[in-house]
PDB file of N, CA and C in Angstrom:
ATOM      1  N   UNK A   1      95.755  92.202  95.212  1.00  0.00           N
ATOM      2  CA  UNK A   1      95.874  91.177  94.196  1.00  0.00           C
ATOM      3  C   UNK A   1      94.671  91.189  93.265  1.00  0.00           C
ATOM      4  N   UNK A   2      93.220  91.688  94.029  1.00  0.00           N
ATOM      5  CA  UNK A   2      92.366  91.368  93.023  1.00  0.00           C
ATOM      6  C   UNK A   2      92.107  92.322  92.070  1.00  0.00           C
ATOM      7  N   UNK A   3      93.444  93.902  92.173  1.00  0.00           N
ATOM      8  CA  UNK A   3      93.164  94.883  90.990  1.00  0.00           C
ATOM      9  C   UNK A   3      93.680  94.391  90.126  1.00  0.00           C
ATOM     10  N   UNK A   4      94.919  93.421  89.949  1.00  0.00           N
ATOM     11  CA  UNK A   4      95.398  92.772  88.860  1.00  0.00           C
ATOM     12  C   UNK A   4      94.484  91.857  87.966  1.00  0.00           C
ATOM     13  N   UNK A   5      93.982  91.493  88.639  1.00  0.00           N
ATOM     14  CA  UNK A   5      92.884  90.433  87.529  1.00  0.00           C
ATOM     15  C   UNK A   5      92.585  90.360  86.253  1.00  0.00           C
ATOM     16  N   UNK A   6      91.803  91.545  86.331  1.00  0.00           N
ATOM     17  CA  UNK A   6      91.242  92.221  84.677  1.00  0.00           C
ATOM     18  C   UNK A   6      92.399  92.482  83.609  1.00  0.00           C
ATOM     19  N   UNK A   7      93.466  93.143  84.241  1.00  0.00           N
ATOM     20  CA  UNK A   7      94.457  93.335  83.459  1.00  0.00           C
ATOM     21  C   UNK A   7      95.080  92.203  82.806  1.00  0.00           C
ATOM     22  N   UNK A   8      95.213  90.738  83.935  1.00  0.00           N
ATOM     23  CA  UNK A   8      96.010  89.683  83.546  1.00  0.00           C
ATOM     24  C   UNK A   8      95.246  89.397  82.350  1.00  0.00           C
ATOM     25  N   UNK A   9      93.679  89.114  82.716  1.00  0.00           N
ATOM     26  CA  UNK A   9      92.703  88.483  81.817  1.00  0.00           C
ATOM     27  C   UNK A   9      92.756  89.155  80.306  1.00  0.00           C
ATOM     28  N   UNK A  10      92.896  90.367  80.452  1.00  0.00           N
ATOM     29  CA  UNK A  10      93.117  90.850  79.214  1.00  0.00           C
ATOM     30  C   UNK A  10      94.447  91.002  78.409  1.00  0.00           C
ATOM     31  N   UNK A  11      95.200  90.802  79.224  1.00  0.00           N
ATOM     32  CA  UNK A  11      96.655  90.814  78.185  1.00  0.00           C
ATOM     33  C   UNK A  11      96.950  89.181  77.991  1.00  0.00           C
ATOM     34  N   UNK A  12      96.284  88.049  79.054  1.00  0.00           N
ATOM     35  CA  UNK A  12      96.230  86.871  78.625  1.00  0.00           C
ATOM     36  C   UNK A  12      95.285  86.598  76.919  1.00  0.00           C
ATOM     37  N   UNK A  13      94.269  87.311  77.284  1.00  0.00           N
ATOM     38  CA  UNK A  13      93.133  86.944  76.141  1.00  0.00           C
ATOM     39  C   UNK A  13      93.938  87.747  75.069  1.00  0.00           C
ATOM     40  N   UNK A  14      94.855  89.055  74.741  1.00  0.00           N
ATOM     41  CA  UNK A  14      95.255  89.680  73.703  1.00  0.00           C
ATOM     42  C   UNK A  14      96.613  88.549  73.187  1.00  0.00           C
ATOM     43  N   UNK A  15      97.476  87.938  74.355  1.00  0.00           N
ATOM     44  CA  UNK A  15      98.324  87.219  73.850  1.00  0.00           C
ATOM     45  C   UNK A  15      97.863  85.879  72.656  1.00  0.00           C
ATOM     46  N   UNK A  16      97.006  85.277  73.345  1.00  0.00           N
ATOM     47  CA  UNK A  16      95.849  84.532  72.738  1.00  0.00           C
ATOM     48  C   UNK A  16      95.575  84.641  70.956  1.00  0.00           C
ATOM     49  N   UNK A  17      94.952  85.724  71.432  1.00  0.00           N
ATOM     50  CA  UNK A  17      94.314  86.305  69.597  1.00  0.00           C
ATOM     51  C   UNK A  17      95.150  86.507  69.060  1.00  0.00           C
ATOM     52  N   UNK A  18      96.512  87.056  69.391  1.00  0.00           N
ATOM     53  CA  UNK A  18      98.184  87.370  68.570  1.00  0.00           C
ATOM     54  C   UNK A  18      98.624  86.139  68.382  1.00  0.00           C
ATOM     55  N   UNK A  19      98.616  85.172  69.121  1.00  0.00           N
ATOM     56  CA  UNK A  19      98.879  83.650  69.009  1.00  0.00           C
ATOM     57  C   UNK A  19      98.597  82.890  67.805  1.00  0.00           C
ATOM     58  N   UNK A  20      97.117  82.750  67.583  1.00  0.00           N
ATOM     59  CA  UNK A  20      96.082  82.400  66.637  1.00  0.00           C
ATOM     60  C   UNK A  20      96.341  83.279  65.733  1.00  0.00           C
ATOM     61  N   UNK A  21      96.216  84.392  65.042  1.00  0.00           N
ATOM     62  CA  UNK A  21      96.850  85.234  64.093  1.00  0.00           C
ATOM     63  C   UNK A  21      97.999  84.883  63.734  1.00  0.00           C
ATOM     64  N   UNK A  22      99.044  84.544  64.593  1.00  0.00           N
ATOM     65  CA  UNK A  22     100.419  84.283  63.884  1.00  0.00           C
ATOM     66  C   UNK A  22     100.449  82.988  63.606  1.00  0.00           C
ATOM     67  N   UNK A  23      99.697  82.041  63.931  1.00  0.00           N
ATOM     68  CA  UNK A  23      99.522  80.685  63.377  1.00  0.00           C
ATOM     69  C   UNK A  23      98.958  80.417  62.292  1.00  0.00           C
ATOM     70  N   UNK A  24      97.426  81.205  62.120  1.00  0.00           N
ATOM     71  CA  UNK A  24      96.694  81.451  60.822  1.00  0.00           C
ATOM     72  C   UNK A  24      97.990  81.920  59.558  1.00  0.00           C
ATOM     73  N   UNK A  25      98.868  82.857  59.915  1.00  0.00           N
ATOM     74  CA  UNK A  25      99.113  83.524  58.725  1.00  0.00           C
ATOM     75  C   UNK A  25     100.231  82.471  58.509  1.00  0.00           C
ATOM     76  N   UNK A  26     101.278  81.721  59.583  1.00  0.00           N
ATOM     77  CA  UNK A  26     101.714  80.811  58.685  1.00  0.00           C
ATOM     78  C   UNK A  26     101.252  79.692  57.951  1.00  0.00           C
ATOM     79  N   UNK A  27     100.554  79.104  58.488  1.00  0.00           N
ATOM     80  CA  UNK A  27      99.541  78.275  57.995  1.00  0.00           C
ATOM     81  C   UNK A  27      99.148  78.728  56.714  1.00  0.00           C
ATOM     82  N   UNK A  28      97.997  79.910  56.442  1.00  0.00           N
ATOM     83  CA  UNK A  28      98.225  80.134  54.899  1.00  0.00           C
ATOM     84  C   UNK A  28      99.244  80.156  53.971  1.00  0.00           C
ATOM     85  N   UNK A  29     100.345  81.093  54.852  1.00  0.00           N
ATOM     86  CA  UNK A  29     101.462  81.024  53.567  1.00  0.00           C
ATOM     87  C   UNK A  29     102.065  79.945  53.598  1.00  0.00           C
ATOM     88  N   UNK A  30     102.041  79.137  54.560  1.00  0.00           N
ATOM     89  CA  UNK A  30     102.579  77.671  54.238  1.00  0.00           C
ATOM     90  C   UNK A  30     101.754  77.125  52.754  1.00  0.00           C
ATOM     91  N   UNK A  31     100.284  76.935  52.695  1.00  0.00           N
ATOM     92  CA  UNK A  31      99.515  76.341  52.007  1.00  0.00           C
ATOM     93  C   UNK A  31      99.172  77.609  50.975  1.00  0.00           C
ATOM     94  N   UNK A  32      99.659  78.296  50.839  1.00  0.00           N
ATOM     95  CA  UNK A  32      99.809  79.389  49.881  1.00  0.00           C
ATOM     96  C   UNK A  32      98.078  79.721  49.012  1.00  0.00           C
ATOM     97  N   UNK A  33      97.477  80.007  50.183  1.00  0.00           N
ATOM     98  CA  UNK A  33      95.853  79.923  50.154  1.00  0.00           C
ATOM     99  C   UNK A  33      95.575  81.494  50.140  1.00  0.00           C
ATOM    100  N   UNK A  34      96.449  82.832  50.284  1.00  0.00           N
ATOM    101  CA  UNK A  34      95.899  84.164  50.424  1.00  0.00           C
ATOM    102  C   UNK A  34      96.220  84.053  48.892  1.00  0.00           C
ATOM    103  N   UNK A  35      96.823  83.666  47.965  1.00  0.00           N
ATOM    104  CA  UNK A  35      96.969  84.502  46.991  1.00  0.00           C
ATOM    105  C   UNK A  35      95.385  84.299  45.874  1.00  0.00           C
ATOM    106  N   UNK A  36      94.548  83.365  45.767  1.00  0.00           N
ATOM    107  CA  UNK A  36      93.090  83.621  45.157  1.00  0.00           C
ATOM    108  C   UNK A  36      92.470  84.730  46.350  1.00  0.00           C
ATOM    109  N   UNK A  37      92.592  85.125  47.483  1.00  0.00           N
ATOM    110  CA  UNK A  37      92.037  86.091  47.817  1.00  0.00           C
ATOM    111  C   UNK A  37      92.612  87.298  47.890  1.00  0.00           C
ATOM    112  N   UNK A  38      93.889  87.625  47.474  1.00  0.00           N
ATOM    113  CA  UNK A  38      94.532  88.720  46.814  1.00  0.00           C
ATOM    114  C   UNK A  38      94.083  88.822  45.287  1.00  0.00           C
ATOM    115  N   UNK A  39      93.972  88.309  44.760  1.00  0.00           N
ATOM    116  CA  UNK A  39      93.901  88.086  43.707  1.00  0.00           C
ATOM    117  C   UNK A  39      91.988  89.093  43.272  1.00  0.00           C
ATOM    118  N   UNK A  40      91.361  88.474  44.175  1.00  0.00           N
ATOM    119  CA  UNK A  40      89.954  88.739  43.764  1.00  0.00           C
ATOM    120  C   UNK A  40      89.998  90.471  44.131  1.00  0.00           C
ATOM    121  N   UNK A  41      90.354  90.715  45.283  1.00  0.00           N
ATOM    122  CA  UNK A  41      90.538  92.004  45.747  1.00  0.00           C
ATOM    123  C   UNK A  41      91.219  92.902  45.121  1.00  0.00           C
ATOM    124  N   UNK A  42      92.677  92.340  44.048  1.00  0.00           N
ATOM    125  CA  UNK A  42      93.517  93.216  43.164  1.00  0.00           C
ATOM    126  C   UNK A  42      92.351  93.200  41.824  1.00  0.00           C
ATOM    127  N   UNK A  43      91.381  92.101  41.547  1.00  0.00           N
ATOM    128  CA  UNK A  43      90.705  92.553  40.482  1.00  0.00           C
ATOM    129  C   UNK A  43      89.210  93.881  40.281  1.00  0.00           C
ATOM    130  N   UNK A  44      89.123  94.081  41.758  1.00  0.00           N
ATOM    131  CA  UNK A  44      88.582  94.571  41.817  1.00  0.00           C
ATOM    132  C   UNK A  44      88.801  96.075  42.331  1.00  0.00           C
ATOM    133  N   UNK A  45      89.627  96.305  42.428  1.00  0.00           N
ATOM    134  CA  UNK A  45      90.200  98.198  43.022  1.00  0.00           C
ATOM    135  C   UNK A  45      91.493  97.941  42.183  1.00  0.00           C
ATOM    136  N   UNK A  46      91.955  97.260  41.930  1.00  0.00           N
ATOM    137  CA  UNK A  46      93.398  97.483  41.542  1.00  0.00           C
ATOM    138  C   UNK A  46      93.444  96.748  39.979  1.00  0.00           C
ATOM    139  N   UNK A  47      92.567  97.140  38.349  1.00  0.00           N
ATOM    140  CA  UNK A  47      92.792  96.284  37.835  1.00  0.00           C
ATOM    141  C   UNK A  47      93.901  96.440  37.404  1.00  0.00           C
ATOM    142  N   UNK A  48      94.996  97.576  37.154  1.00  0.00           N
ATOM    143  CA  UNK A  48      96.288  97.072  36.223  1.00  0.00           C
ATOM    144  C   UNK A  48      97.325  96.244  37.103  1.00  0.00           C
ATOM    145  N   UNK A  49      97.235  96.399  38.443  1.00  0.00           N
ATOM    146  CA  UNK A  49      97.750  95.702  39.469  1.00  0.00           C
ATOM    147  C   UNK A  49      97.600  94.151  39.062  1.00  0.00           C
ATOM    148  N   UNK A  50      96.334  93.671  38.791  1.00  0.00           N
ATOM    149  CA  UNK A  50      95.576  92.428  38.519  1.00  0.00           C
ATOM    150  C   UNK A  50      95.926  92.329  37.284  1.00  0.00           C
ATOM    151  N   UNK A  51      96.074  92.584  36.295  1.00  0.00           N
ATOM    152  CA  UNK A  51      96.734  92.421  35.087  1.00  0.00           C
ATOM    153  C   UNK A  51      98.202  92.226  34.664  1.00  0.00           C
ATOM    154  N   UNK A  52      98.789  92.719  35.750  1.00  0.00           N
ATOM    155  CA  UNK A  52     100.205  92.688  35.656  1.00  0.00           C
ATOM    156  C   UNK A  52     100.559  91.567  36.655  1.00  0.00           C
ATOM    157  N   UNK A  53      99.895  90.971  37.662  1.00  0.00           N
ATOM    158  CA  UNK A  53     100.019  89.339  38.103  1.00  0.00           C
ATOM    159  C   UNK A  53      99.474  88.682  37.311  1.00  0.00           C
ATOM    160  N   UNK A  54      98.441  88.441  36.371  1.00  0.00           N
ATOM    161  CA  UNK A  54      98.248  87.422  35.574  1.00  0.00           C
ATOM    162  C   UNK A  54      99.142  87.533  34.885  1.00  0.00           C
ATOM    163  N   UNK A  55     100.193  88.510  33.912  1.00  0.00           N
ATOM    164  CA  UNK A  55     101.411  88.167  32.921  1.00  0.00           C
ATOM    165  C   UNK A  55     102.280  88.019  33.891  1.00  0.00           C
ATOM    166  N   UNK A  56     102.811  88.315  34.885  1.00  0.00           N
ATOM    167  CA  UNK A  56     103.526  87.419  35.165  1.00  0.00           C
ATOM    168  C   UNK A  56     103.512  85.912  35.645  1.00  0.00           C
ATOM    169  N   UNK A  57     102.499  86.049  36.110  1.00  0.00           N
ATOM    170  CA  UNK A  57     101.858  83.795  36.352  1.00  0.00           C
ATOM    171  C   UNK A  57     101.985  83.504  34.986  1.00  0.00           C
ATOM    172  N   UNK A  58     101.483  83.706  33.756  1.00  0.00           N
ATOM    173  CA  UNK A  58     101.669  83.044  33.257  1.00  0.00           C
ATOM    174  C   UNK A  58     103.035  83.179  32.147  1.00  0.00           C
ATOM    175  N   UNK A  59     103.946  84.111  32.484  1.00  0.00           N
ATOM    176  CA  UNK A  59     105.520  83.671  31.794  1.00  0.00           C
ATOM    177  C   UNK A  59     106.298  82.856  33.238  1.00  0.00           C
ATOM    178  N   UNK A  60     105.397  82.917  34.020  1.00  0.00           N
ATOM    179  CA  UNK A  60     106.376  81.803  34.845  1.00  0.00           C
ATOM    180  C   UNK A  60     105.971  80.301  34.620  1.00  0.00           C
ATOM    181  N   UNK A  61     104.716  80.461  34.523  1.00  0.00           N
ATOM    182  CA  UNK A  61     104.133  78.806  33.804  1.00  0.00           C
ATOM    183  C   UNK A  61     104.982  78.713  32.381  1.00  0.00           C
ATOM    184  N   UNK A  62     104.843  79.427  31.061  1.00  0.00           N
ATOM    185  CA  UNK A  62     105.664  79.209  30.302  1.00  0.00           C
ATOM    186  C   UNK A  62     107.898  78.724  30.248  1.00  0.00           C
ATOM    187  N   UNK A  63     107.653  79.164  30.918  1.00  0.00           N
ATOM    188  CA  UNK A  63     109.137  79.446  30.927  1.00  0.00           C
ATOM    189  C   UNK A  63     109.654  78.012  30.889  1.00  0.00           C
ATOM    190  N   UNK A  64     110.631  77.815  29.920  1.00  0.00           N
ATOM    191  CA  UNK A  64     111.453  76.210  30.367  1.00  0.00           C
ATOM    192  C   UNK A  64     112.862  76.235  30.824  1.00  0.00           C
ATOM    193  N   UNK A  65     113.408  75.477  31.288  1.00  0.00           N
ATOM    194  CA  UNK A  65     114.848  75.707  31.508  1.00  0.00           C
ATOM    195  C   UNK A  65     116.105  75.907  30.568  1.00  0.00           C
ATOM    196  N   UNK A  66     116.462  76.890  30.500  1.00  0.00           N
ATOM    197  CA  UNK A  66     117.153  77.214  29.372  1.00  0.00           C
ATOM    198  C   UNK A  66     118.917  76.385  29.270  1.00  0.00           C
ATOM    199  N   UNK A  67     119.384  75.864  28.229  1.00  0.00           N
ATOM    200  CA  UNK A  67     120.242  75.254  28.385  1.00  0.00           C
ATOM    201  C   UNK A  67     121.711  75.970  28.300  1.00  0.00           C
ATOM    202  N   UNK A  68     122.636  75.753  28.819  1.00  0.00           N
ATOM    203  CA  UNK A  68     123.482  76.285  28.731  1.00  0.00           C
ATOM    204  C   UNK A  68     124.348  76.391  27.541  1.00  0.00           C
ATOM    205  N   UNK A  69     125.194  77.787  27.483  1.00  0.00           N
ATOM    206  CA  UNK A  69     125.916  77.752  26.426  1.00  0.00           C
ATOM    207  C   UNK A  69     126.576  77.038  25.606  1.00  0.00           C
ATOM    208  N   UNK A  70     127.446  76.889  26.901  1.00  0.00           N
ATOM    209  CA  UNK A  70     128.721  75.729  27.132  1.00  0.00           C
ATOM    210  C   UNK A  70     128.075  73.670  26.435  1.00  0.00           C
ATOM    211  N   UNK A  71     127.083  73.822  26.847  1.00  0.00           N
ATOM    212  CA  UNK A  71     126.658  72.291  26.403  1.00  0.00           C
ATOM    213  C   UNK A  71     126.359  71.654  27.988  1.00  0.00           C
ATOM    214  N   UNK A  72     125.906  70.659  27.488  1.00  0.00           N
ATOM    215  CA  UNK A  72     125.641  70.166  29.065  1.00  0.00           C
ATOM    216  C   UNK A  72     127.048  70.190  30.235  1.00  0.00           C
ATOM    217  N   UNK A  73     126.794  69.923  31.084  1.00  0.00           N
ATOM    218  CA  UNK A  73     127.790  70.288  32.179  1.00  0.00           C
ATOM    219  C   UNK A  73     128.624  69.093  32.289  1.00  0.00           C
ATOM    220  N   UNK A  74     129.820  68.631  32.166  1.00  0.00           N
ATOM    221  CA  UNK A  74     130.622  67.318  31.934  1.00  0.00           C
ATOM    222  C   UNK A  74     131.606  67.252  33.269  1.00  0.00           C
ATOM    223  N   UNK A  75     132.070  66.630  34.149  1.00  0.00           N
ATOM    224  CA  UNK A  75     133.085  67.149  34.811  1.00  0.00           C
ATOM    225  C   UNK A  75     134.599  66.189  34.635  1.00  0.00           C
ATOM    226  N   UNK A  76     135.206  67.124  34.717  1.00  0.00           N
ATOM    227  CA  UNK A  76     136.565  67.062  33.687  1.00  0.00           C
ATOM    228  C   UNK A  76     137.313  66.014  35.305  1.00  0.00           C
ATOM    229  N   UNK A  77     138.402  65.194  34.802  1.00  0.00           N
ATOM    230  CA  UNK A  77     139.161  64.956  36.117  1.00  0.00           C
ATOM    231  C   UNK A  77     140.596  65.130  36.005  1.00  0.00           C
TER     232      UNK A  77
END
Protein backbone atom coordinates (compact mmCIF):
# COMPACT_ATOMS: atom_id res chain seq x y z
CA UNK A 1 0.00 0.00 0.00
CA UNK A 2 2.73 2.36 0.82
CA UNK A 3 4.18 2.15 -3.05
CA UNK A 4 0.95 3.78 -4.01
CA UNK A 5 1.31 6.91 -2.11
CA UNK A 6 3.48 9.13 -4.20
CA UNK A 7 1.60 8.25 -7.16
CA UNK A 8 -1.89 9.06 -5.47
CA UNK A 9 -0.24 12.37 -4.18
CA UNK A 10 0.73 13.26 -7.46
CA UNK A 11 -2.10 12.58 -9.72
CA UNK A 12 -4.23 14.08 -6.70
CA UNK A 13 -1.99 17.36 -6.78
CA UNK A 14 -2.09 17.23 -11.01
CA UNK A 15 -6.00 16.84 -10.77
CA UNK A 16 -5.88 19.93 -8.53
CA UNK A 17 -3.82 22.34 -10.84
CA UNK A 18 -6.22 21.04 -13.96
CA UNK A 19 -9.07 21.98 -11.61
CA UNK A 20 -7.89 25.60 -10.91
CA UNK A 21 -6.89 26.09 -14.63
CA UNK A 22 -10.26 25.13 -15.82
CA UNK A 23 -11.88 27.45 -13.36
CA UNK A 24 -9.42 30.37 -14.06
CA UNK A 25 -10.14 30.12 -17.80
CA UNK A 26 -13.87 30.19 -17.29
CA UNK A 27 -13.85 32.75 -15.03
CA UNK A 28 -11.90 34.99 -17.48
CA UNK A 29 -13.94 34.29 -20.37
CA UNK A 30 -16.87 34.70 -18.32
CA UNK A 31 -15.52 38.35 -17.35
CA UNK A 32 -13.99 38.63 -20.74
CA UNK A 33 -10.58 39.88 -19.07
CA UNK A 34 -7.92 37.85 -21.68
CA UNK A 35 -8.80 39.98 -24.45
CA UNK A 36 -6.51 43.48 -23.16
CA UNK A 37 -3.93 40.77 -22.67
CA UNK A 38 -4.27 39.38 -26.15
CA UNK A 39 -4.43 42.40 -27.31
CA UNK A 40 -0.97 43.77 -25.84
CA UNK A 41 0.80 40.55 -27.04
CA UNK A 42 -0.94 40.81 -30.78
CA UNK A 43 0.60 44.44 -30.63
CA UNK A 44 3.62 43.43 -30.14
CA UNK A 45 4.75 40.24 -32.54
CA UNK A 46 1.72 40.35 -34.46
CA UNK A 47 1.14 44.07 -35.62
CA UNK A 48 -1.19 43.52 -38.74
CA UNK A 49 -2.93 40.88 -36.59
CA UNK A 50 -3.39 43.97 -34.02
CA UNK A 51 -4.56 46.21 -36.61
CA UNK A 52 -7.03 44.15 -38.07
CA UNK A 53 -8.80 43.70 -34.35
CA UNK A 54 -8.85 47.29 -33.79
CA UNK A 55 -11.03 47.73 -37.35
CA UNK A 56 -12.95 45.35 -36.51
CA UNK A 57 -13.86 46.66 -32.66
CA UNK A 58 -14.44 49.53 -33.94
CA UNK A 59 -17.13 48.77 -37.03
CA UNK A 60 -18.73 46.76 -34.40
CA UNK A 61 -18.97 49.83 -32.02
CA UNK A 62 -20.17 51.79 -35.10
CA UNK A 63 -22.65 49.70 -36.51
CA UNK A 64 -26.53 50.53 -35.84
CA UNK A 65 -29.37 48.37 -36.42
CA UNK A 66 -30.37 48.44 -39.76
CA UNK A 67 -34.07 48.73 -40.53
CA UNK A 68 -35.89 46.63 -42.52
CA UNK A 69 -37.02 46.80 -45.99
CA UNK A 70 -40.40 45.89 -45.57
CA UNK A 71 -41.04 48.81 -42.81
CA UNK A 72 -41.39 48.03 -39.36
CA UNK A 73 -42.72 44.58 -38.58
CA UNK A 74 -46.80 44.81 -38.13
CA UNK A 75 -48.58 41.54 -37.46
CA UNK A 76 -51.41 40.97 -39.71
CA UNK A 77 -54.55 38.82 -38.11
Amino acid sequence: MGVWVPYLMLGGGLAVVLGALTWLARYVRRRGGAGGVLAAYEEAFRATSHAAHQEIRAEAERKTPADSPDGPFRRTR
